[in-house]
C-alpha atoms as a PDB file:
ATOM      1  CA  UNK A   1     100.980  85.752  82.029  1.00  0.00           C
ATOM      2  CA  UNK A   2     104.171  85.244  84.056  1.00  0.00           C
ATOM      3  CA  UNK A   3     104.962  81.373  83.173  1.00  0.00           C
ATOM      4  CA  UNK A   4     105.512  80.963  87.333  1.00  0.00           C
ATOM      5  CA  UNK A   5     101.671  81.657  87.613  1.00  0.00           C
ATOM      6  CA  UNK A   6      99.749  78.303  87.384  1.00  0.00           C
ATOM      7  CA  UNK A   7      96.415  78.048  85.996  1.00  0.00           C
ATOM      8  CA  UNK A   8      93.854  76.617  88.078  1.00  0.00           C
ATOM      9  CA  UNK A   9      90.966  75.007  86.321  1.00  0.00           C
ATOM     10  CA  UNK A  10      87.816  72.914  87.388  1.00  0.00           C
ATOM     11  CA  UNK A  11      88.138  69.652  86.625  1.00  0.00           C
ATOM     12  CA  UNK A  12      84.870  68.369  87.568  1.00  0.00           C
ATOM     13  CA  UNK A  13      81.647  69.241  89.497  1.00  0.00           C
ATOM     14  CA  UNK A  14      79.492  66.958  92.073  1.00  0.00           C
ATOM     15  CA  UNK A  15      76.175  67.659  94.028  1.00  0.00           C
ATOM     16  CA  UNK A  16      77.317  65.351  96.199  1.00  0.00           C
ATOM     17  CA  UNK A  17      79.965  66.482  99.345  1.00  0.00           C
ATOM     18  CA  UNK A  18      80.762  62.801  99.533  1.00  0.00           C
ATOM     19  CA  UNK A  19      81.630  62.178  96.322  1.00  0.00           C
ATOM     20  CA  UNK A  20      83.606  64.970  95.700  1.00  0.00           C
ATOM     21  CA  UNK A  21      85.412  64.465  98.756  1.00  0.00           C
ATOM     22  CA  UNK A  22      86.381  60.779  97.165  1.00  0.00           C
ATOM     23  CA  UNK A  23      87.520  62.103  94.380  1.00  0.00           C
ATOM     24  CA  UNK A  24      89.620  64.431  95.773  1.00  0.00           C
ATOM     25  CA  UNK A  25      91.280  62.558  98.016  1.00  0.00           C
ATOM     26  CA  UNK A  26      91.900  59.941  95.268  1.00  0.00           C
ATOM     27  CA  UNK A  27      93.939  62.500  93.530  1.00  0.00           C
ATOM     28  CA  UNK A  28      95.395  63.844  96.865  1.00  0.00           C
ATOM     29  CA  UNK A  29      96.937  60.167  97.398  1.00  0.00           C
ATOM     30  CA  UNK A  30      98.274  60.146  94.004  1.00  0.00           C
ATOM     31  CA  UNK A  31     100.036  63.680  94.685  1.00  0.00           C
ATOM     32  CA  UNK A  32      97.800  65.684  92.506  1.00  0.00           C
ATOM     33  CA  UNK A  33      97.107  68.985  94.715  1.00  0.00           C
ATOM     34  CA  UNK A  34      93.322  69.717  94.518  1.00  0.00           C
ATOM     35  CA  UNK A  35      90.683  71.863  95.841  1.00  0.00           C
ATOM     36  CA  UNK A  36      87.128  71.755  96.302  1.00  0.00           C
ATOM     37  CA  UNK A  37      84.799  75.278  96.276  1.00  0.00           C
ATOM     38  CA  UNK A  38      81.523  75.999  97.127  1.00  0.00           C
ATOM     39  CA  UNK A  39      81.501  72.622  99.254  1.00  0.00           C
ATOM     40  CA  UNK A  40      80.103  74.411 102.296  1.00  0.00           C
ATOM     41  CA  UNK A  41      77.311  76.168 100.954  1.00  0.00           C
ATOM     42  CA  UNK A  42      75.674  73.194  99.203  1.00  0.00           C
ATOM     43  CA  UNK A  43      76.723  70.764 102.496  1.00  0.00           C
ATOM     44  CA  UNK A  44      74.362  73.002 104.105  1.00  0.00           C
ATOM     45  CA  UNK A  45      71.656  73.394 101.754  1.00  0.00           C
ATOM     46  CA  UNK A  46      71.502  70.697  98.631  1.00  0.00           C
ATOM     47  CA  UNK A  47      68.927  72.884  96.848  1.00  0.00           C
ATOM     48  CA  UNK A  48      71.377  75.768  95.944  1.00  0.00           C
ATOM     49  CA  UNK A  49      73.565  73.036  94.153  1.00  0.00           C
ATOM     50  CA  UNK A  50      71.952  74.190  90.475  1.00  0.00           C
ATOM     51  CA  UNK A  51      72.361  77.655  91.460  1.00  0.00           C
ATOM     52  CA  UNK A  52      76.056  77.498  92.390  1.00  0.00           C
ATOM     53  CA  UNK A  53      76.739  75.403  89.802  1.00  0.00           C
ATOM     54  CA  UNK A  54      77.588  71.809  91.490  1.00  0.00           C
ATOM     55  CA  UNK A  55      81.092  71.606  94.469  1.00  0.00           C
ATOM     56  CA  UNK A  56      84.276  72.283  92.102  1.00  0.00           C
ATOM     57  CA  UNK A  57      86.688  70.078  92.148  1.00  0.00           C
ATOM     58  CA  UNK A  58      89.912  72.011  91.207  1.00  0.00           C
ATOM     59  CA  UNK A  59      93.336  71.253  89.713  1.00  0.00           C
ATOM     60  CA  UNK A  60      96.273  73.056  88.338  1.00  0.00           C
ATOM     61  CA  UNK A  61      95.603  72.640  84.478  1.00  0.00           C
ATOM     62  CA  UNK A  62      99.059  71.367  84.231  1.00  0.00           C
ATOM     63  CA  UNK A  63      97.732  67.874  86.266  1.00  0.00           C
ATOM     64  CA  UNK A  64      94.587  67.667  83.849  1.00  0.00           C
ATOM     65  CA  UNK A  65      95.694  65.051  81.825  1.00  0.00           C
ATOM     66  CA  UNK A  66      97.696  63.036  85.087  1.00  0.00           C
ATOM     67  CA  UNK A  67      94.379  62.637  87.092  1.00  0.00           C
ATOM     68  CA  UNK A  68      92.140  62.108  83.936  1.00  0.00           C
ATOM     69  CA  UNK A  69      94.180  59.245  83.316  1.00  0.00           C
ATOM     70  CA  UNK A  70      94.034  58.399  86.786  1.00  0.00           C
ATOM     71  CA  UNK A  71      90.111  58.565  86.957  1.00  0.00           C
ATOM     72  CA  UNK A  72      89.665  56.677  83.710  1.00  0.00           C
ATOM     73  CA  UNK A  73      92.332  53.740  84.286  1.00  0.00           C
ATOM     74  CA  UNK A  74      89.466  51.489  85.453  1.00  0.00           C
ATOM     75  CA  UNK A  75      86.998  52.838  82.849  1.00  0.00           C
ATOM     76  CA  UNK A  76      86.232  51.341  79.949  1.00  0.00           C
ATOM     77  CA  UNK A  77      85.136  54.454  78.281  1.00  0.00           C
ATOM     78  CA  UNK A  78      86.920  55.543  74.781  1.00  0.00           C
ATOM     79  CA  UNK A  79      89.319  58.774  76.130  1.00  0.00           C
ATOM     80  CA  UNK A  80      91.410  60.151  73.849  1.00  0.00           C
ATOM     81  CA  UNK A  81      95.050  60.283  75.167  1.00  0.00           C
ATOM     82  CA  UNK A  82      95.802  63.988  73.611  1.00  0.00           C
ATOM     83  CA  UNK A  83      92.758  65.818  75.220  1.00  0.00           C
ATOM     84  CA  UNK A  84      91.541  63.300  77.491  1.00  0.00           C
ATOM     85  CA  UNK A  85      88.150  63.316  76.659  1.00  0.00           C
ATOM     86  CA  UNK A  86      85.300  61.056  76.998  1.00  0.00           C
ATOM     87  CA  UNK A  87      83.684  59.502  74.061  1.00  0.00           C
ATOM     88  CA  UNK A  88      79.905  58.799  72.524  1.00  0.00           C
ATOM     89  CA  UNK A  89      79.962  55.381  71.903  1.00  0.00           C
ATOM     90  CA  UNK A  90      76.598  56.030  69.950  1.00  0.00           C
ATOM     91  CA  UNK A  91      77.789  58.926  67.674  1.00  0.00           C
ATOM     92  CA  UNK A  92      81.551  58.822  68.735  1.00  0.00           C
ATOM     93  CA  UNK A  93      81.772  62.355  69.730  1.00  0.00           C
ATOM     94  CA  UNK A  94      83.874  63.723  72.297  1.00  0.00           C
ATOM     95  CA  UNK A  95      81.203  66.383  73.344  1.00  0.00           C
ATOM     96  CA  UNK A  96      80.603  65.137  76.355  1.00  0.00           C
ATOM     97  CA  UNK A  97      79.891  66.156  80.230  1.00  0.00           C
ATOM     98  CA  UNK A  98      79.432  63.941  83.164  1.00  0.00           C
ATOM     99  CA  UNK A  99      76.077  65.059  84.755  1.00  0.00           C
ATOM    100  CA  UNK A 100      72.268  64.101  86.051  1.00  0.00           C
ATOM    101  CA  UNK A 101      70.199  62.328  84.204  1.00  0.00           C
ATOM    102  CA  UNK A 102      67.236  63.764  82.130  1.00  0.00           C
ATOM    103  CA  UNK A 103      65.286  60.026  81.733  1.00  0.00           C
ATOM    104  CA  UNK A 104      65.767  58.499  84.821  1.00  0.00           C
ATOM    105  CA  UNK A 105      67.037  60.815  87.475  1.00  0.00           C
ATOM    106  CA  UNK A 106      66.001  58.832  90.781  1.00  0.00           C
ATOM    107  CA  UNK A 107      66.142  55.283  91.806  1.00  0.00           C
ATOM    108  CA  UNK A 108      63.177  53.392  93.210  1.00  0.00           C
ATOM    109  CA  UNK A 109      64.597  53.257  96.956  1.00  0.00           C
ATOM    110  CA  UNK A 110      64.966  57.062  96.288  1.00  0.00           C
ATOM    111  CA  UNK A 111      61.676  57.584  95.221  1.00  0.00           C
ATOM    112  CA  UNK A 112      60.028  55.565  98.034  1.00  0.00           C
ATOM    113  CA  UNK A 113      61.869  57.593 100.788  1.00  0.00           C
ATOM    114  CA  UNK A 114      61.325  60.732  99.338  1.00  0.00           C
ATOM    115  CA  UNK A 115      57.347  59.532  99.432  1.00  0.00           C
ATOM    116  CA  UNK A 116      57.322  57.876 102.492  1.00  0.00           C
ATOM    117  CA  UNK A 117      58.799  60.907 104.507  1.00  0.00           C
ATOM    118  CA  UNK A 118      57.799  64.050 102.147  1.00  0.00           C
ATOM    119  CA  UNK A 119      61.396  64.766 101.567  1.00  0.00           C
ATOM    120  CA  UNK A 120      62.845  65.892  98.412  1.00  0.00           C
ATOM    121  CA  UNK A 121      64.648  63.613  96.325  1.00  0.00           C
ATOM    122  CA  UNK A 122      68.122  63.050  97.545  1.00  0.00           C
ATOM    123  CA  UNK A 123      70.135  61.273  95.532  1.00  0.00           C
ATOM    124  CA  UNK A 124      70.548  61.371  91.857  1.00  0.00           C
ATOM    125  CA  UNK A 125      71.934  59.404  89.450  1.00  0.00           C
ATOM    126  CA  UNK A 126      75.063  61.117  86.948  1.00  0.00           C
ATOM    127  CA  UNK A 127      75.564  60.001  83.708  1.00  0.00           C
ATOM    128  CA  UNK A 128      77.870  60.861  81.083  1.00  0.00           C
ATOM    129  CA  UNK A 129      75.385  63.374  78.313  1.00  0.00           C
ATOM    130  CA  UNK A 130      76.205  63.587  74.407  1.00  0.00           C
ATOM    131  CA  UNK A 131      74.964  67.143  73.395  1.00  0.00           C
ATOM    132  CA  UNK A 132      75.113  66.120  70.053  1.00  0.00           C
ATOM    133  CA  UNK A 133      73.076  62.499  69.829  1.00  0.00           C
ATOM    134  CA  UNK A 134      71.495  62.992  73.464  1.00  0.00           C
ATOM    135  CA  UNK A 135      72.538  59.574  74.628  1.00  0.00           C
ATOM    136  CA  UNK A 136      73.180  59.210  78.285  1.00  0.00           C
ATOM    137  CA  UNK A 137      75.388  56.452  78.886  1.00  0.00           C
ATOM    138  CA  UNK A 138      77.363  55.185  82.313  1.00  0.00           C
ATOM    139  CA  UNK A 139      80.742  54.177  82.655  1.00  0.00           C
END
């Protein structure tokens, strides 16, 4: 690999246009050049999101640990300052990925639109998964 070549990474996935685009410009303000992919395909139809695999937020891997720090200064969540990874506070793991939840996915005012109108579900709630305990905790 010549070492001018940059790596580009993702650095985090949304189902959400809005959200990612909040993100991103978060880090675009703090001059961290970003990225998002597959944003236009999902912005026109949410149910491909699983099938895509979420709108990628991308970074040059050099940044990773600059806008980790960035996203996690108001956090109260353990992140360990080599890796920058999230932490279990159940099992204390650092196997971790931000994502929707499997035990309560949808809030009640999401659930009562989706019935009233015969609309799918659309907004779910993201939590941070252990994949070894199975805890779901939020920020």
């Amino acid at each position: 690999m010549n070492p001018d070549e940059e790596k580009i990474i993702v650095f985090m996935t949304f189902d959400n246009p809005v959200e990612a685009n909040i993100i991103k410009s978060k880090l675009e303000t703090n001059d961290i050049d970003c990225f998002l992919s597959d944003e236009n395909i999902i912005s026109i139809n949410p149910l491909y999101s699983n099938a895509m695999g979420g709108i990628k937020l991308n970074i040059f891997e050099k940044n990773l640990v600059e806008a980790q720090s960035l996203l996690n200064e108001s956090n109260e969540l353990e992140v360990d300052k080599e890796s920058g990874k999230i932490q279990c506070p159940k099992c204390s793991s650092y196997n971790v990925v931000l994502g929707p939840s499997s035990k309560k996915r949808y809030g009640f005012f999401t659930m009562l639109v989706s019935f009233l109108f015969f609309v799918h579900p659309f907004k779910t709630r993201n939590v941070y998964c252990c994949f070894n305990c199975g805890n779901e905790f939020n920020k």
